[in-house]
Structures are given as structure tokens and as C-alpha cells.
PDB file of N, CA and C in Angstrom:
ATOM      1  N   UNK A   1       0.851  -1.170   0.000  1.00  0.00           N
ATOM      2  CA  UNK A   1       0.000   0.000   0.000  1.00  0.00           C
ATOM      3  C   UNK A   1       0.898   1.235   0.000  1.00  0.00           C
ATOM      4  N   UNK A   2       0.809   2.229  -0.929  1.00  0.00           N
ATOM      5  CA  UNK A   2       1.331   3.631  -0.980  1.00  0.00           C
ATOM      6  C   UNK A   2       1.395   3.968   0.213  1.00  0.00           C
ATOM      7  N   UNK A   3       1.693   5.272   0.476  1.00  0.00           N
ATOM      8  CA  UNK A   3       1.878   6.502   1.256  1.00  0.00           C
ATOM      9  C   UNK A   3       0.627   7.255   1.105  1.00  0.00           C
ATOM     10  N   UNK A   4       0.289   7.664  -0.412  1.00  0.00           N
ATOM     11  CA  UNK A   4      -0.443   8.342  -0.880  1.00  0.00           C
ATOM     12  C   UNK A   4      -1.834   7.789   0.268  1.00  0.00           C
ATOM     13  N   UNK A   5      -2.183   6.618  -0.441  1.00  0.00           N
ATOM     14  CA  UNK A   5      -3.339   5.910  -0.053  1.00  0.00           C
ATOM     15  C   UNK A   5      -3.396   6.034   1.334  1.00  0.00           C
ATOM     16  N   UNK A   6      -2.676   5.595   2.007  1.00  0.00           N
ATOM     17  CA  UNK A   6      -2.881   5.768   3.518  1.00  0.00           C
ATOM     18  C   UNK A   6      -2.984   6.743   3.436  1.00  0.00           C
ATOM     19  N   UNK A   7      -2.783   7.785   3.278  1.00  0.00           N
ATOM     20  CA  UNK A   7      -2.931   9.244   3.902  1.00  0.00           C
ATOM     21  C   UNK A   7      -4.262   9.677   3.163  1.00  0.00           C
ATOM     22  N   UNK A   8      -4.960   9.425   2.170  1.00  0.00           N
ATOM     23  CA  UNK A   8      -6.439   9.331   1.733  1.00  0.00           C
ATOM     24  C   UNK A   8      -7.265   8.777   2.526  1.00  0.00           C
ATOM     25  N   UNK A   9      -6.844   7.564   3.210  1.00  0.00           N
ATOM     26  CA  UNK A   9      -8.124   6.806   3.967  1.00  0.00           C
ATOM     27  C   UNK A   9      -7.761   7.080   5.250  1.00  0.00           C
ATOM     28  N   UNK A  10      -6.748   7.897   5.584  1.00  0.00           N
ATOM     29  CA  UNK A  10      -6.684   8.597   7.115  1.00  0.00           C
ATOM     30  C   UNK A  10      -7.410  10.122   6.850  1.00  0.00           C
ATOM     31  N   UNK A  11      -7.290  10.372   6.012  1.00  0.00           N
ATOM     32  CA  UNK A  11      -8.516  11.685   5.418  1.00  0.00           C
ATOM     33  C   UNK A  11     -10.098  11.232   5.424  1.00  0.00           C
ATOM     34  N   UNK A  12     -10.174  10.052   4.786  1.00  0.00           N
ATOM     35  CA  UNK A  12     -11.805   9.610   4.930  1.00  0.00           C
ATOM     36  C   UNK A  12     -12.244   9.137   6.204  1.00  0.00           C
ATOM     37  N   UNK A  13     -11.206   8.466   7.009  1.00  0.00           N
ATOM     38  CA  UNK A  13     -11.896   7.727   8.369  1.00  0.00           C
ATOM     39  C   UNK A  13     -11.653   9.013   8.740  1.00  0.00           C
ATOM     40  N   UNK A  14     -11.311  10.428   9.209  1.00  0.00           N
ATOM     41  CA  UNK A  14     -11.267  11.046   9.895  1.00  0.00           C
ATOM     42  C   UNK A  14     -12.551  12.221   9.732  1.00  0.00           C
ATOM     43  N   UNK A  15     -12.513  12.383   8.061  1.00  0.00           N
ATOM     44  CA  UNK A  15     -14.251  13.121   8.199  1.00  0.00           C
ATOM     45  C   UNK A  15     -15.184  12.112   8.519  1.00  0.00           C
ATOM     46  N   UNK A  16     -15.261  11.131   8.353  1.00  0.00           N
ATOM     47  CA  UNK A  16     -16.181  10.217   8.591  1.00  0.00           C
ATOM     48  C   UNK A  16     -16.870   9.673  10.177  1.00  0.00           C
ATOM     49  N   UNK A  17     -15.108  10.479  10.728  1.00  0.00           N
ATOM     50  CA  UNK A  17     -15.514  10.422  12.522  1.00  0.00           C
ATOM     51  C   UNK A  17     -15.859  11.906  12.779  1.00  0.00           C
ATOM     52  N   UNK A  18     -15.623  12.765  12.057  1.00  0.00           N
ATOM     53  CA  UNK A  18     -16.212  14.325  12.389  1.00  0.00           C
ATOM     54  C   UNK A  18     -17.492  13.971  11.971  1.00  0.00           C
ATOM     55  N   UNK A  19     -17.906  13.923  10.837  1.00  0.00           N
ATOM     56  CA  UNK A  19     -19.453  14.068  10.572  1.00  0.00           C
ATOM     57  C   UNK A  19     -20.626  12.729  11.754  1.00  0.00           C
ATOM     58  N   UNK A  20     -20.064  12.054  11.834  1.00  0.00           N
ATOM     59  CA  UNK A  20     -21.004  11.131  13.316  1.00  0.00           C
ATOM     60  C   UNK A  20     -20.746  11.971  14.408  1.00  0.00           C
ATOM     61  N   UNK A  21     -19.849  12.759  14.538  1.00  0.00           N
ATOM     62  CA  UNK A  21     -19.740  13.477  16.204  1.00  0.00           C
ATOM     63  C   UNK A  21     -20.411  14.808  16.048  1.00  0.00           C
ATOM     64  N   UNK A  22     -20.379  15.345  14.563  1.00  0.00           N
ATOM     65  CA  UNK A  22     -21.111  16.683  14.466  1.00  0.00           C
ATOM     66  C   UNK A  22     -22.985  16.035  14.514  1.00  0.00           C
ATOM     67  N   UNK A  23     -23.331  15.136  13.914  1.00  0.00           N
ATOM     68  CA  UNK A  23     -24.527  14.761  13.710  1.00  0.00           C
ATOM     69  C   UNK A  23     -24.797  14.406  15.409  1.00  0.00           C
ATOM     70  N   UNK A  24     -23.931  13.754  16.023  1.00  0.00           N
ATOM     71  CA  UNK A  24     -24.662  13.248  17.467  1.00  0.00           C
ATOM     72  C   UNK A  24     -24.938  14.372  18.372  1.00  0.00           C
ATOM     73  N   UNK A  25     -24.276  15.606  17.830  1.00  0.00           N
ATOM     74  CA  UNK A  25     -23.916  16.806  18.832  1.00  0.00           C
ATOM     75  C   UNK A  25     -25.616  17.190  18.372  1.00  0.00           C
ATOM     76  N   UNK A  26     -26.074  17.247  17.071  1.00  0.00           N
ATOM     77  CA  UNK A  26     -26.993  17.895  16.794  1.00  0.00           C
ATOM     78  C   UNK A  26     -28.569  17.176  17.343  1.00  0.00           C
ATOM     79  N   UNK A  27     -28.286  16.102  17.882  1.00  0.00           N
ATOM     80  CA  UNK A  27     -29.546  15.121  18.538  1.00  0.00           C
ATOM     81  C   UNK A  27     -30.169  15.991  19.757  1.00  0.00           C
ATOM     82  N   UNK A  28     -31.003  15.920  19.972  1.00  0.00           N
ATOM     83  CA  UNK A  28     -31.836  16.600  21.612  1.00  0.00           C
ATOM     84  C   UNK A  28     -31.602  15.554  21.955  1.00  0.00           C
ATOM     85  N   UNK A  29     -31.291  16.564  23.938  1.00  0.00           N
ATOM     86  CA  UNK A  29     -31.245  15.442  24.536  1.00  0.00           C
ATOM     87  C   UNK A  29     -32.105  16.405  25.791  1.00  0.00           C
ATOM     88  N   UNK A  30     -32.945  15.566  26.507  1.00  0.00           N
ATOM     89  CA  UNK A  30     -33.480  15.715  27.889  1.00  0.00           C
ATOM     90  C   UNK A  30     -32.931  15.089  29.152  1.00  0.00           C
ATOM     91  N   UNK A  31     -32.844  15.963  30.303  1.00  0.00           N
ATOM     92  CA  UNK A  31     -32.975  15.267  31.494  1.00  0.00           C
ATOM     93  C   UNK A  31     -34.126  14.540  31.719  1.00  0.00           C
ATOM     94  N   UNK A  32     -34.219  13.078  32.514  1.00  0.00           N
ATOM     95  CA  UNK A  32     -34.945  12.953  33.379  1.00  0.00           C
ATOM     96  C   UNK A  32     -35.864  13.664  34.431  1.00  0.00           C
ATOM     97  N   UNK A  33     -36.943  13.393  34.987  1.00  0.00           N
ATOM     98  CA  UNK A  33     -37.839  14.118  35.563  1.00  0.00           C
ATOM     99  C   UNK A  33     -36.758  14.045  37.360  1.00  0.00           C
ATOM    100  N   UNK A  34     -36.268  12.775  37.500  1.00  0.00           N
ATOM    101  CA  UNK A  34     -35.406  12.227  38.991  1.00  0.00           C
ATOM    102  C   UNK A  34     -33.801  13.686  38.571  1.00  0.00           C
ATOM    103  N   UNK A  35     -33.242  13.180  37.629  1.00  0.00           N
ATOM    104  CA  UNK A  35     -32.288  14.505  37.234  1.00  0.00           C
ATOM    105  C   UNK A  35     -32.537  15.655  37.632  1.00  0.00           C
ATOM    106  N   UNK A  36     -33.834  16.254  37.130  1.00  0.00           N
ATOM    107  CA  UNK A  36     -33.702  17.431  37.265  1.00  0.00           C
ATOM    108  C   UNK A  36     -34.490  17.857  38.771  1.00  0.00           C
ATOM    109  N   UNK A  37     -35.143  17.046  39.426  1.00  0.00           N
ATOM    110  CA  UNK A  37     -35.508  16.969  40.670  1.00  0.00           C
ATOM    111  C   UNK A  37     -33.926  17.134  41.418  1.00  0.00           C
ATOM    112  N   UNK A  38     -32.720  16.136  41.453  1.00  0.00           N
ATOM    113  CA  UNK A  38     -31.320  15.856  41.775  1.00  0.00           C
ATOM    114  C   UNK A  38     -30.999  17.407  41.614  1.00  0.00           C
ATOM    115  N   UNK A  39     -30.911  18.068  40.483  1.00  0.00           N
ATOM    116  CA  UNK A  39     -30.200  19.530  40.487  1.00  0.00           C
ATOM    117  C   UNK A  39     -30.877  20.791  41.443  1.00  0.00           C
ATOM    118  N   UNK A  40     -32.250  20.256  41.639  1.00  0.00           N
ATOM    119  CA  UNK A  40     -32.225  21.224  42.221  1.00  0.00           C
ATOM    120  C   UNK A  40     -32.732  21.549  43.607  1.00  0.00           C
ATOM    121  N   UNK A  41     -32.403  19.863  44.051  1.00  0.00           N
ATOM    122  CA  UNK A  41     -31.808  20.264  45.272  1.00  0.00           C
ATOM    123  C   UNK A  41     -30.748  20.536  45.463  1.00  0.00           C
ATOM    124  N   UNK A  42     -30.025  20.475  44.731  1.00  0.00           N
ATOM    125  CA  UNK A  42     -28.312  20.535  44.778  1.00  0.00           C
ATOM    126  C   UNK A  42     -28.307  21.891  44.814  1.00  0.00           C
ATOM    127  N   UNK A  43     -28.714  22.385  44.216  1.00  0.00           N
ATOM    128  CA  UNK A  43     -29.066  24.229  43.817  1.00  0.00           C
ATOM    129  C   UNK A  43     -29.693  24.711  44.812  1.00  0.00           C
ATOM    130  N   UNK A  44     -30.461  24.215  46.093  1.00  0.00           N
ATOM    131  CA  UNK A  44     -31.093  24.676  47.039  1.00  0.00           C
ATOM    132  C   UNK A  44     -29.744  24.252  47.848  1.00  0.00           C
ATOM    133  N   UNK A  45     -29.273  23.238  48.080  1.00  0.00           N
ATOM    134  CA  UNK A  45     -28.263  23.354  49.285  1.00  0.00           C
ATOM    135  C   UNK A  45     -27.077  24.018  49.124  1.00  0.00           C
ATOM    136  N   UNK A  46     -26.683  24.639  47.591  1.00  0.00           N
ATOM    137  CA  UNK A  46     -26.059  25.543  47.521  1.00  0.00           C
ATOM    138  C   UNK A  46     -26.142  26.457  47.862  1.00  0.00           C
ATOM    139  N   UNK A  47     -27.142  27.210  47.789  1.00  0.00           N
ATOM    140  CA  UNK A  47     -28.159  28.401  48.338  1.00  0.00           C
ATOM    141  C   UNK A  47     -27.999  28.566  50.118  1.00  0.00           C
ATOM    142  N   UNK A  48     -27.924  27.342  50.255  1.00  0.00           N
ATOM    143  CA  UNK A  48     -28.001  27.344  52.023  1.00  0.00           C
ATOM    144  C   UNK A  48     -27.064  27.647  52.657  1.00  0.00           C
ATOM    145  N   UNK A  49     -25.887  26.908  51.827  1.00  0.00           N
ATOM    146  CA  UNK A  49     -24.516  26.723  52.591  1.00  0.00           C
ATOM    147  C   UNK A  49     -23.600  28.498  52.114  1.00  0.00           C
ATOM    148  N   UNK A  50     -24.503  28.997  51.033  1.00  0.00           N
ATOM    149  CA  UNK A  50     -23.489  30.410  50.472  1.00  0.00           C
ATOM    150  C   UNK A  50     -22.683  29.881  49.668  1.00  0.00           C
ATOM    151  N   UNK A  51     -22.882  28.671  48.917  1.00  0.00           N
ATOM    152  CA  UNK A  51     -21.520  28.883  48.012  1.00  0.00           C
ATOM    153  C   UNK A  51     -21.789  29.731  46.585  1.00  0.00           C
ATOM    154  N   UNK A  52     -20.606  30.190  46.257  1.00  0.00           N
ATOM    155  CA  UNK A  52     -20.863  30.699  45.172  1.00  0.00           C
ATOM    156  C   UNK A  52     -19.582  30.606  44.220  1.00  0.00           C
ATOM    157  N   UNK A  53     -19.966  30.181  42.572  1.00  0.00           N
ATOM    158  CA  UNK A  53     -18.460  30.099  41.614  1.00  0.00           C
ATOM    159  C   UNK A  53     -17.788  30.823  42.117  1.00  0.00           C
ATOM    160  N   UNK A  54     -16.292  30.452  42.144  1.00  0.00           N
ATOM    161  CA  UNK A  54     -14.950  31.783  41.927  1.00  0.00           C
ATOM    162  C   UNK A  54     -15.301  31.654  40.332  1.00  0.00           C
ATOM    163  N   UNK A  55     -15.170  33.184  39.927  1.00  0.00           N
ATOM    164  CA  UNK A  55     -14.706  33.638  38.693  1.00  0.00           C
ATOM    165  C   UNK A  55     -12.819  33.446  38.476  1.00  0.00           C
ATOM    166  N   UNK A  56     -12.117  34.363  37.687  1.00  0.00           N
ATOM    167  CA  UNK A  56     -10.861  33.813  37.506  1.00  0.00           C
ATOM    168  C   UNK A  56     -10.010  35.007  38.266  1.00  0.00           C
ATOM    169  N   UNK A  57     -10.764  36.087  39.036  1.00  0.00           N
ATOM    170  CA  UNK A  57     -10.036  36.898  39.994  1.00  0.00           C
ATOM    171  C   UNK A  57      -9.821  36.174  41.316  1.00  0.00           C
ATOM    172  N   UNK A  58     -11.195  35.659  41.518  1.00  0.00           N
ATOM    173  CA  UNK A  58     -11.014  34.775  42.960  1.00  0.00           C
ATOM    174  C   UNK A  58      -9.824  33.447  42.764  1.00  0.00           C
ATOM    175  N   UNK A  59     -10.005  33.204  41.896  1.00  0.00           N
ATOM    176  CA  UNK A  59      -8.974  31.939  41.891  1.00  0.00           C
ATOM    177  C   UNK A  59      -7.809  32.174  41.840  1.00  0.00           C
ATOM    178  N   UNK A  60      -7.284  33.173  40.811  1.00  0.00           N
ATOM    179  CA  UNK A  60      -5.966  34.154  40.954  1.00  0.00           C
ATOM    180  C   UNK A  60      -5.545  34.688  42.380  1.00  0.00           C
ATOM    181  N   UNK A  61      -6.446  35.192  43.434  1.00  0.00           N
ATOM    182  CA  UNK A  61      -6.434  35.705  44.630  1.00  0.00           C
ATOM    183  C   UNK A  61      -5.840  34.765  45.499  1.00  0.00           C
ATOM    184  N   UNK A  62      -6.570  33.528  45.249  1.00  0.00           N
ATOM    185  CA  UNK A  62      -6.270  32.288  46.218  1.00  0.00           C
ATOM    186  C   UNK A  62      -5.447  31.310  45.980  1.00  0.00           C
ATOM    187  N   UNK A  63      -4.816  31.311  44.777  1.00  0.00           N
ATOM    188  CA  UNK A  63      -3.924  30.534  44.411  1.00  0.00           C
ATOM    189  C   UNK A  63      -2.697  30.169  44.661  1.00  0.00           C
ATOM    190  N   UNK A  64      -2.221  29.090  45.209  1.00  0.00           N
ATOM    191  CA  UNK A  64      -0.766  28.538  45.850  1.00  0.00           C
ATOM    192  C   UNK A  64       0.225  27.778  44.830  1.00  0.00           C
ATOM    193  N   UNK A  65       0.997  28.599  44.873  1.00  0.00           N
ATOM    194  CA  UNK A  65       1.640  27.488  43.511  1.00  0.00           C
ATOM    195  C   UNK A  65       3.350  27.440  44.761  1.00  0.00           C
ATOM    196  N   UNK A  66       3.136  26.815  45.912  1.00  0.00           N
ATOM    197  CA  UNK A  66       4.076  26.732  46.818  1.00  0.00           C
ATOM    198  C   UNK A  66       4.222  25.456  46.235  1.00  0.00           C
ATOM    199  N   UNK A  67       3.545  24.139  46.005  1.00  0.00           N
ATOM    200  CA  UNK A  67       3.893  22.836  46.027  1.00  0.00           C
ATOM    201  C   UNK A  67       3.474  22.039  47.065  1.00  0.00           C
ATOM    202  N   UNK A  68       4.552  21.506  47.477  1.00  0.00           N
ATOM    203  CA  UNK A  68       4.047  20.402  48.477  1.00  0.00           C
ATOM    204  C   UNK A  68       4.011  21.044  49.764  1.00  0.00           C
ATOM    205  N   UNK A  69       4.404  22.391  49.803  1.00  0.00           N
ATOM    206  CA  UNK A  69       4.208  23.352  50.826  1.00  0.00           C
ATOM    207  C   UNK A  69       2.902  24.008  50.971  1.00  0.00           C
ATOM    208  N   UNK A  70       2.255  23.955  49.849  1.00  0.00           N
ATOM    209  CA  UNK A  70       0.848  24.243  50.129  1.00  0.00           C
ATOM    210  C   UNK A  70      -0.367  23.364  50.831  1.00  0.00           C
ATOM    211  N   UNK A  71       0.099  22.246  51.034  1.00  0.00           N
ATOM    212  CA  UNK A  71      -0.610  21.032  51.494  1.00  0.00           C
ATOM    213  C   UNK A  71      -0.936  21.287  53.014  1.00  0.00           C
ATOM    214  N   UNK A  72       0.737  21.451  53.880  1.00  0.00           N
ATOM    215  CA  UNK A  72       1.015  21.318  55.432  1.00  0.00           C
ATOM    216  C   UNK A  72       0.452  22.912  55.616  1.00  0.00           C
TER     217      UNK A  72
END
């Protein structure tokens, strides 16, 4: 087998795996009725406890790049 050829049918198996991953992306998908019950209690005990995302200032703020000194 060529060079050429292999490198043609590494061109076809490879659109051939883009176009099934672009088509599966394009499927609906739903949660469950138990799922979305699950989120939001999760979303209420978030609520309770105060947590809230760090954005990328808070994480910058708090960040240890000591190593294994950041552990003790």
C-alpha cells in the first residue's frame, strides 16, 4: 500500500468520525424528571450553605503554587 493511499483513507476515516460526532452533537437530549428533581436540590443546598463560583479573579487571589508546601 502507498503513502499516498494511507494518507487518503486517514482523510476519509477522519471526516467520517467528524461528521457522526457533528450529527450526534446535533440530537436533543433531555434530562430525566429524577435529574432534574437531583439539580435542584443541589441548587437549594447551595443556596443554604453560600456557596458561590470563583470567577478567575477569585482563583488568581487564592492561588498557591508553593507545592508540596501548600498542602502542610
Amino acid at each position: 500500500m502507498s503513502i499516498q493511499l494511507a494518507f487518503v483513507l486517514f482523510i476519509v476515516v477522519a471526516l467520517v468520525g467528524w461528521g457522526i460526532a457533528e450529527l450526534k452533537g446535533k440530537m436533543t437530549f433531555t434530562h430525566s424528571e429524577a435529574e432534574k428533581k437531583e439539580a435542584e436540590e443541589i441548587e437549594e443546598q447551595k443556596r443554604a450553605t453560600g456557596f458561590h463560583e470563583m470567577n478567575l479573579h477569585d482563583l488568581l487571589k487564592n492561588n498557591s503554587t508553593n507545592g508540596y508546601d501548600a498542602v502542610g
